[in-house]
N, C-alpha and C. Protein backbone atom coordinates (compact mmCIF):
# COMPACT_ATOMS: atom_id res chain seq x y z
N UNK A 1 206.45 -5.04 52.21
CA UNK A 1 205.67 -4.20 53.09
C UNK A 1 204.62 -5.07 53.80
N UNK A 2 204.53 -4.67 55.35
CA UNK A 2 203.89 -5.84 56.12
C UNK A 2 202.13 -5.49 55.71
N UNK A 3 201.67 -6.25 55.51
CA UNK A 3 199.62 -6.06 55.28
C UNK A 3 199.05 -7.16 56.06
N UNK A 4 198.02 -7.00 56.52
CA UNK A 4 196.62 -7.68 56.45
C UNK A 4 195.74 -7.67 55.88
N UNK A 5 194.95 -9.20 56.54
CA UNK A 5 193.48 -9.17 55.42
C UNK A 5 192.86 -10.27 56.43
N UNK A 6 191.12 -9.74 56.19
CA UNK A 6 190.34 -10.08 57.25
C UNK A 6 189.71 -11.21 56.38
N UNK A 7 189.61 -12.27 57.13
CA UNK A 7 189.02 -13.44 56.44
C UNK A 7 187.48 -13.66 57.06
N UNK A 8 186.28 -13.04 57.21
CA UNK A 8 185.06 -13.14 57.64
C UNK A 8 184.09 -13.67 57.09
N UNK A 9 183.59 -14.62 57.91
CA UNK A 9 182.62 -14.81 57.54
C UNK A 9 181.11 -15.07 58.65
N UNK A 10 180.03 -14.24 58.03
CA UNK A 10 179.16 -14.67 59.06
C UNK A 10 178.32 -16.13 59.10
N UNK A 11 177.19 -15.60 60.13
CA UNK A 11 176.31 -16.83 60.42
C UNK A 11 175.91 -18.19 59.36
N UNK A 12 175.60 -17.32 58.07
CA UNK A 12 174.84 -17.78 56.88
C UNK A 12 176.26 -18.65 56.11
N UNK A 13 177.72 -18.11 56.50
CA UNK A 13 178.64 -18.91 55.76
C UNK A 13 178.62 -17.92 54.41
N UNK A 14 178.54 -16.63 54.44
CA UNK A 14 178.94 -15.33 53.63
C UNK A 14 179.81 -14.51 54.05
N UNK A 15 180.94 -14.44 53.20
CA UNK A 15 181.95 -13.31 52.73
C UNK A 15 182.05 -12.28 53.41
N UNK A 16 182.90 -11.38 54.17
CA UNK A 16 182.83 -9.96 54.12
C UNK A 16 183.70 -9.71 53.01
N UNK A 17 183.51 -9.04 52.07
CA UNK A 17 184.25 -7.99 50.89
C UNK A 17 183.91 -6.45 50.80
N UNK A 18 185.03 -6.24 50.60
CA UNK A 18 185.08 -4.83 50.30
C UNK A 18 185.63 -4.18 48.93
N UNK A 19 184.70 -3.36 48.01
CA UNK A 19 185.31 -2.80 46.52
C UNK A 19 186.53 -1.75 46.97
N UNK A 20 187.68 -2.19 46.81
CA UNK A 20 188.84 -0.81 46.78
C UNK A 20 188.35 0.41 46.24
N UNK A 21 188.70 1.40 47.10
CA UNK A 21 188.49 2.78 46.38
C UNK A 21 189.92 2.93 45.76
N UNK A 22 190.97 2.53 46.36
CA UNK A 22 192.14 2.76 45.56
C UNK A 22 193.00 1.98 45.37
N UNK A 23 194.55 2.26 44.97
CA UNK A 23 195.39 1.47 44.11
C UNK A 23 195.79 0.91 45.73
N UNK A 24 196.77 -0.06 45.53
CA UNK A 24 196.44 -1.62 44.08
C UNK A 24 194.39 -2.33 44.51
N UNK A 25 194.04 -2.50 43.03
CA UNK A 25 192.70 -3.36 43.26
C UNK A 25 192.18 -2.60 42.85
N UNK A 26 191.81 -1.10 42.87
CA UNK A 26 191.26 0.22 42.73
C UNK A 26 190.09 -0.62 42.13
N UNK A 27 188.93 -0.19 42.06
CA UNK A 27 187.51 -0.93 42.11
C UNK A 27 187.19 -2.12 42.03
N UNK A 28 188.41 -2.91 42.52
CA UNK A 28 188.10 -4.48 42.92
C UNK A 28 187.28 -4.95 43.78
N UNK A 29 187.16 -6.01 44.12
CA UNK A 29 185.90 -6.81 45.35
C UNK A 29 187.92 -7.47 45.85
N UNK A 30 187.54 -7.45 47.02
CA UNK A 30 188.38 -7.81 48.09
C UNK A 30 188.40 -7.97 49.57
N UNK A 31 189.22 -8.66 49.97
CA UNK A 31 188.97 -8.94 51.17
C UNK A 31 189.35 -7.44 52.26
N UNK A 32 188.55 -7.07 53.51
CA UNK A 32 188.84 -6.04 54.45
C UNK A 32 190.53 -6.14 54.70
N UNK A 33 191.23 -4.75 54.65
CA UNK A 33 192.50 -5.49 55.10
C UNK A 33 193.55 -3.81 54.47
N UNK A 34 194.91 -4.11 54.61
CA UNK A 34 195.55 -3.10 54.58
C UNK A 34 196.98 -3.23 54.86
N UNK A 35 197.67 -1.99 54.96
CA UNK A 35 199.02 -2.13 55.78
C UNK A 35 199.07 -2.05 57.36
N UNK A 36 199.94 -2.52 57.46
CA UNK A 36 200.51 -2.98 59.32
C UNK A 36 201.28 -1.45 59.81
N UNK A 37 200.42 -0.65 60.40
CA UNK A 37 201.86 0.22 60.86
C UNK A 37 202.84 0.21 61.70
N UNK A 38 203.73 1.33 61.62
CA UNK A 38 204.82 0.92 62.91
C UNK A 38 204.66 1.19 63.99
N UNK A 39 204.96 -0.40 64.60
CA UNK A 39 204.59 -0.56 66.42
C UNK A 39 203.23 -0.98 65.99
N UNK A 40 202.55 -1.44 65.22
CA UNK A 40 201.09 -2.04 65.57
C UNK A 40 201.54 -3.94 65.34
N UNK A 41 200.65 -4.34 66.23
CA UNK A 41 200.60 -6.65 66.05
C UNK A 41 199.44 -6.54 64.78
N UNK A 42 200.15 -7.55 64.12
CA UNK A 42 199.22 -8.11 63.13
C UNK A 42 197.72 -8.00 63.28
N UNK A 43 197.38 -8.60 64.40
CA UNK A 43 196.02 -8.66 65.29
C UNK A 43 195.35 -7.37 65.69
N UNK A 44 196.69 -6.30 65.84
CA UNK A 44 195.77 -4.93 65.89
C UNK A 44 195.40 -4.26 64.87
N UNK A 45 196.21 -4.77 63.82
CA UNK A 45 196.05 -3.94 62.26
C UNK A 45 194.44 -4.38 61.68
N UNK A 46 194.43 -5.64 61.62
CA UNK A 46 193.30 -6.65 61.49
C UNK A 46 191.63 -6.10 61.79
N UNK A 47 192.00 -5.62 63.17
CA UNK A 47 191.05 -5.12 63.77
C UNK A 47 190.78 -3.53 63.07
N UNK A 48 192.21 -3.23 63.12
CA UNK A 48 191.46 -1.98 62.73
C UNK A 48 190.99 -1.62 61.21
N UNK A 49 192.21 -2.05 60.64
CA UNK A 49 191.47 -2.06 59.16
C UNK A 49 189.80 -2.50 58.86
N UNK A 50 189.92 -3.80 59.78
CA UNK A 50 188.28 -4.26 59.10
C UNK A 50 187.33 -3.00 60.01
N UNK A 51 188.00 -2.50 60.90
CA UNK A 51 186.73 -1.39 61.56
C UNK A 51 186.48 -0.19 60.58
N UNK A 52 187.58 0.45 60.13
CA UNK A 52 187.83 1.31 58.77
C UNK A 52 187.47 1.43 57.88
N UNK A 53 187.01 0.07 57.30
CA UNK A 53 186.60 -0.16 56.57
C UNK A 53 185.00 -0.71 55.57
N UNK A 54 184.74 -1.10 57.17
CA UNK A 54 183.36 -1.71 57.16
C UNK A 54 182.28 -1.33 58.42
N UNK A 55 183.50 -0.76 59.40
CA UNK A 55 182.92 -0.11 60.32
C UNK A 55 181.73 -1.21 61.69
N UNK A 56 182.66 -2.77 60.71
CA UNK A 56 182.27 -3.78 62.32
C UNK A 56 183.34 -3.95 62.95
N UNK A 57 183.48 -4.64 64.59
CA UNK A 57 184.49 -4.33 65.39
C UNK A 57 184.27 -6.06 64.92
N UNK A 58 185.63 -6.79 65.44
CA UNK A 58 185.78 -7.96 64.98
C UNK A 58 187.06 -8.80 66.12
N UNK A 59 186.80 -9.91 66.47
CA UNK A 59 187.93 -10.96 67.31
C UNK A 59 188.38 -11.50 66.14
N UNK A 60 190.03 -11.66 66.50
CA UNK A 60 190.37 -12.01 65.52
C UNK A 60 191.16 -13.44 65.63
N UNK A 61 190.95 -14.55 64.63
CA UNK A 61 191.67 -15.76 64.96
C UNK A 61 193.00 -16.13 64.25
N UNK A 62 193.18 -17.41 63.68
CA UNK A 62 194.08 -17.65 63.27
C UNK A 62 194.85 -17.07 62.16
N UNK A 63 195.99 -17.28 61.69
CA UNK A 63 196.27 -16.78 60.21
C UNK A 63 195.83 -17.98 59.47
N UNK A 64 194.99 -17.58 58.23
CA UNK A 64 195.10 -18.46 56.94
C UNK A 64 195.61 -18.75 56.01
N UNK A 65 196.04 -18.04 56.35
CA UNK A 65 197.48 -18.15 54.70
C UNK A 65 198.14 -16.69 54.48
N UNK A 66 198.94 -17.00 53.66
CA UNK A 66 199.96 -15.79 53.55
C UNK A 66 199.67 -16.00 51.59
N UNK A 67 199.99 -14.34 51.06
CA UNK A 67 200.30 -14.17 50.04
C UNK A 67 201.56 -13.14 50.02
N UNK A 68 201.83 -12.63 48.42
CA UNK A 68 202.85 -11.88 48.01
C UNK A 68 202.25 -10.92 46.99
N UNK A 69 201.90 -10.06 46.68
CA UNK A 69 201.06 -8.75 45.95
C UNK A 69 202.17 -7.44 45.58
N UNK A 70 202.68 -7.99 44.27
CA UNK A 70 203.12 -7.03 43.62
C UNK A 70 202.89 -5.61 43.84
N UNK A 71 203.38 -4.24 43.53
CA UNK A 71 202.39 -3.83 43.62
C UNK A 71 203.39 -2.23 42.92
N UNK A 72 203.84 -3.12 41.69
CA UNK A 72 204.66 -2.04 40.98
C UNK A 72 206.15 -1.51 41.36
N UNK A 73 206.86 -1.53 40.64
CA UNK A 73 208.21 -1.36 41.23
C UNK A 73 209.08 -2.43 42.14
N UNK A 74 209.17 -1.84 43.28
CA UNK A 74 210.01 -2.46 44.29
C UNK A 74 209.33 -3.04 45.04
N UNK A 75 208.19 -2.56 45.48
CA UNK A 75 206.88 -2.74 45.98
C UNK A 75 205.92 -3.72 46.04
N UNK A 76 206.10 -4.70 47.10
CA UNK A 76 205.83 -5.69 47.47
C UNK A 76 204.42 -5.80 48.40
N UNK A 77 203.36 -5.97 48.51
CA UNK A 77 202.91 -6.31 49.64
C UNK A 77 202.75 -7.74 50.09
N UNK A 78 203.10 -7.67 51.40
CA UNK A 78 203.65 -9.51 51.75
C UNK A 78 201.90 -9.16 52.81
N UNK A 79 201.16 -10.14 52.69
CA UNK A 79 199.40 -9.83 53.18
C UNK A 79 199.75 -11.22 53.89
N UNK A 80 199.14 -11.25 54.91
CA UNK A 80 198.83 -12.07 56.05
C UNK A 80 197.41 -12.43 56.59
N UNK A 81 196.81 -13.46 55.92
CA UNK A 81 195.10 -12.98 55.80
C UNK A 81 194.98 -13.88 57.14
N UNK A 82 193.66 -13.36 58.25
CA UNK A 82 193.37 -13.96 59.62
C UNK A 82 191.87 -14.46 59.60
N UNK A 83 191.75 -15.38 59.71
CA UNK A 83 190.08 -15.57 60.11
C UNK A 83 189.66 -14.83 61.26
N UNK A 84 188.61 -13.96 61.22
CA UNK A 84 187.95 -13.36 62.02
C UNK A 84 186.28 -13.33 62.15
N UNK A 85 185.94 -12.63 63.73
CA UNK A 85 184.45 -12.84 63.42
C UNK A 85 183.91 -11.62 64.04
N UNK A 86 182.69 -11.09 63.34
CA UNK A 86 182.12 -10.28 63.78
C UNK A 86 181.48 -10.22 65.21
N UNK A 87 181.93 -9.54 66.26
CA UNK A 87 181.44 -8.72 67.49
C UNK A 87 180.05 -7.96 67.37
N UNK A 88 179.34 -8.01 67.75
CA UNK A 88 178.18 -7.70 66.99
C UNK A 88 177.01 -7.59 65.95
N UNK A 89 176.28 -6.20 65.29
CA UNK A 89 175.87 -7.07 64.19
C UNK A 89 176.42 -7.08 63.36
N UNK A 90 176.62 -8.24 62.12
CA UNK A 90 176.82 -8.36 61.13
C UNK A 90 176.41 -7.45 60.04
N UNK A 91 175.18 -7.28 59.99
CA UNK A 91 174.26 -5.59 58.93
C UNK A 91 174.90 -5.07 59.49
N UNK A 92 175.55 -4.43 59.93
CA UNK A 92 175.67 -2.69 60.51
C UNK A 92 176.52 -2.47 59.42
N UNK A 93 176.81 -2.59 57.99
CA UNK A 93 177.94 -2.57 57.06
C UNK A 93 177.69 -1.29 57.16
N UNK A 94 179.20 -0.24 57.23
CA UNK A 94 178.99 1.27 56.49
C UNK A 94 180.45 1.23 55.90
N UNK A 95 180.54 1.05 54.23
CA UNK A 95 181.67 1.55 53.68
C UNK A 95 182.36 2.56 53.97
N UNK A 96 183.82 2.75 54.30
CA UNK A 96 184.54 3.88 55.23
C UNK A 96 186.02 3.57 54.43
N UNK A 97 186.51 4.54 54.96
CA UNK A 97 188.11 4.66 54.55
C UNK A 97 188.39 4.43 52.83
N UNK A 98 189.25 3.42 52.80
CA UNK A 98 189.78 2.88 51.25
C UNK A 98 188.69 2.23 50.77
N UNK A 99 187.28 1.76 51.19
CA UNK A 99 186.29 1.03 50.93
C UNK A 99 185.16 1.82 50.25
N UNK A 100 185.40 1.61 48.42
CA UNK A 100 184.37 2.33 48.17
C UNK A 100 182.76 1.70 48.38
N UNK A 101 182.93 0.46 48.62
CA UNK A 101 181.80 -0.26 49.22
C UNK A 101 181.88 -1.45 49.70
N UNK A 102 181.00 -2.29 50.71
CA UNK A 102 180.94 -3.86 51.57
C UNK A 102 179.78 -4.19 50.94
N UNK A 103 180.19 -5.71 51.21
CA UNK A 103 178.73 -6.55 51.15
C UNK A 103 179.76 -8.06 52.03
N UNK A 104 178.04 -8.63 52.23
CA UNK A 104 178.25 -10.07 52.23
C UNK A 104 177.83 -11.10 51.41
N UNK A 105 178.64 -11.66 51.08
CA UNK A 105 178.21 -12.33 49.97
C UNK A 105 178.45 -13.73 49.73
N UNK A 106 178.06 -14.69 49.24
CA UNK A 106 178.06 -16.32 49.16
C UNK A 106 178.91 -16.65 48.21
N UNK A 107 179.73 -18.04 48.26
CA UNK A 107 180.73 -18.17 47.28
C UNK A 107 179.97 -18.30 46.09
N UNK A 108 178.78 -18.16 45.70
CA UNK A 108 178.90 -18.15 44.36
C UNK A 108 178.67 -16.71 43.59
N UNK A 109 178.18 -15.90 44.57
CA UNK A 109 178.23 -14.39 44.12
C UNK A 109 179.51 -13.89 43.83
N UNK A 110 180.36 -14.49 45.20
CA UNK A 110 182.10 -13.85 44.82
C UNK A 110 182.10 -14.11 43.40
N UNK A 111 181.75 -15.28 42.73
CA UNK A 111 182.37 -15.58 41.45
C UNK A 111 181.97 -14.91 40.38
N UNK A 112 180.37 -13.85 40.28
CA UNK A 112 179.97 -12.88 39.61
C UNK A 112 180.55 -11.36 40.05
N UNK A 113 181.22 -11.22 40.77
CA UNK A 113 182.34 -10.12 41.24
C UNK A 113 183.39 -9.94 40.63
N UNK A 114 183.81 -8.66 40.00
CA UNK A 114 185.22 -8.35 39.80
C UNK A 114 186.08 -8.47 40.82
N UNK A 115 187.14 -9.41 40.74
CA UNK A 115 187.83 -9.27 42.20
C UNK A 115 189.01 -9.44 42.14
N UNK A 116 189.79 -9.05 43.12
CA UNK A 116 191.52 -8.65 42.46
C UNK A 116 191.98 -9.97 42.29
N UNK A 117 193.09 -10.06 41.37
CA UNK A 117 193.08 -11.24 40.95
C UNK A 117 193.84 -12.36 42.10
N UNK A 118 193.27 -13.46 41.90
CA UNK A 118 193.73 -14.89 42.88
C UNK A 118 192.82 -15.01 43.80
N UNK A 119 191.44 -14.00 43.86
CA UNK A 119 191.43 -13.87 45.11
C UNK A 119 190.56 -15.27 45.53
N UNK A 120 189.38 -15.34 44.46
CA UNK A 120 188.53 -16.82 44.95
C UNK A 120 189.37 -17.76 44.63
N UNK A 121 190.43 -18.02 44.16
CA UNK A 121 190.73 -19.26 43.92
C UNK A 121 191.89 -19.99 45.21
N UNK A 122 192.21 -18.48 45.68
CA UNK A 122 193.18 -18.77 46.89
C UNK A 122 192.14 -18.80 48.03
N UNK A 123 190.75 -18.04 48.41
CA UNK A 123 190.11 -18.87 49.40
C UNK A 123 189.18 -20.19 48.93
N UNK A 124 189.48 -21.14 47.79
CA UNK A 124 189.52 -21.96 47.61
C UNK A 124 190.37 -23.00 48.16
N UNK A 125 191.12 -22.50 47.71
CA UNK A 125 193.01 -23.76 48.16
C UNK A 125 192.86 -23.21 49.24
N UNK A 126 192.65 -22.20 50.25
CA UNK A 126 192.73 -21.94 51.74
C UNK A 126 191.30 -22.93 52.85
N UNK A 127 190.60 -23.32 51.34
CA UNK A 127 189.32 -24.28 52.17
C UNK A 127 188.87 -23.09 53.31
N UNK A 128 188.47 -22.32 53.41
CA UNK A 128 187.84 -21.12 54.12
C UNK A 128 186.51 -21.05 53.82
N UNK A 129 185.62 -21.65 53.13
CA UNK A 129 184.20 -22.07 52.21
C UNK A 129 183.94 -23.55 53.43
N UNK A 130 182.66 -22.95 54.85
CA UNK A 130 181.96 -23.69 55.60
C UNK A 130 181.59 -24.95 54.77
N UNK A 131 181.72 -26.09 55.18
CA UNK A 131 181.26 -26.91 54.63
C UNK A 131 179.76 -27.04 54.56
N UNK A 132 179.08 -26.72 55.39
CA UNK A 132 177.44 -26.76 54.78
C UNK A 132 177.00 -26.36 53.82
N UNK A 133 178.07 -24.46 54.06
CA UNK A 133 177.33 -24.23 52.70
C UNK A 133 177.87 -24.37 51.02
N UNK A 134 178.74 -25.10 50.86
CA UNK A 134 179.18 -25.43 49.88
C UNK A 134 178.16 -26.22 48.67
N UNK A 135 177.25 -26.71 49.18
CA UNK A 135 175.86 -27.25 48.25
C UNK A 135 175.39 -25.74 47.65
N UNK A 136 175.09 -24.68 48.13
CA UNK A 136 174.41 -23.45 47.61
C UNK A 136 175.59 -22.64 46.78
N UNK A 137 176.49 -23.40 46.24
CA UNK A 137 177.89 -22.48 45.88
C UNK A 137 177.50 -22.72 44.50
């Protein structure tokens, strides 16, 4: 099943995450993101999920990597994560949709977060962590 996932980060070189309200992750910390519907581009899903969800509008760039997310049964989600950037402000967070809550947050907070599993260690190996701020990690 086709998904996205929003790879953001703002000014400061912090995280957008979002806690799942539901299955798969169901009160995890995770990245903005979702399924692709039919007749939507990767790039439009992207957009809209992270608007859905966090309720910022966002340009969206490259892909960063691809995963594969079980997700019981037959049930696959194949996730396509994009670097993107916030259009506006960054605060304006309002948890919406599948998002029982946002924050932004620094790689070393991700690591005091429950978060679905792989998730810091694959934007690790994805090198997605600004190099400046990697001293405050």
């Amino acid at each position: 099943m086709p998904c996205v996932g929003a790879v953001v980060l703002d000014d400061q070189g912090r995280l957008l995450v979002v806690r799942r309200r539901h299955p798969p992750a169901q009160d995890l910390w995770s990245l903005p993101g979702g399924r692709v519907e039919p007749d939507e581009s990767l790039t439009a899903a992207v957009k809209r999920e992270v608007f859905e969800e966090t309720g910022l509008v966002v340009a969206v760039g490259d892909a960063v990597g691809a995963v594969e997310i079980p997700a019981g049964g037959d049930v696959v989600y194949d996730v396509t994560d994009f670097a993107a950037t916030v259009v506006g402000d960054p605060a304006a967070l309002l948890a919406g949709d599948d998002a029982a809550d946002v924050a932004w947050v620094t790689r070393a907070e991700l690591g005091s977060l429950t978060c679905s599993p792989g998730l810091a260690e694959t934007l690790t190996r994805w090198n997605i962590w600004p190099r400046a701020h990697r001293a405050d990690s």
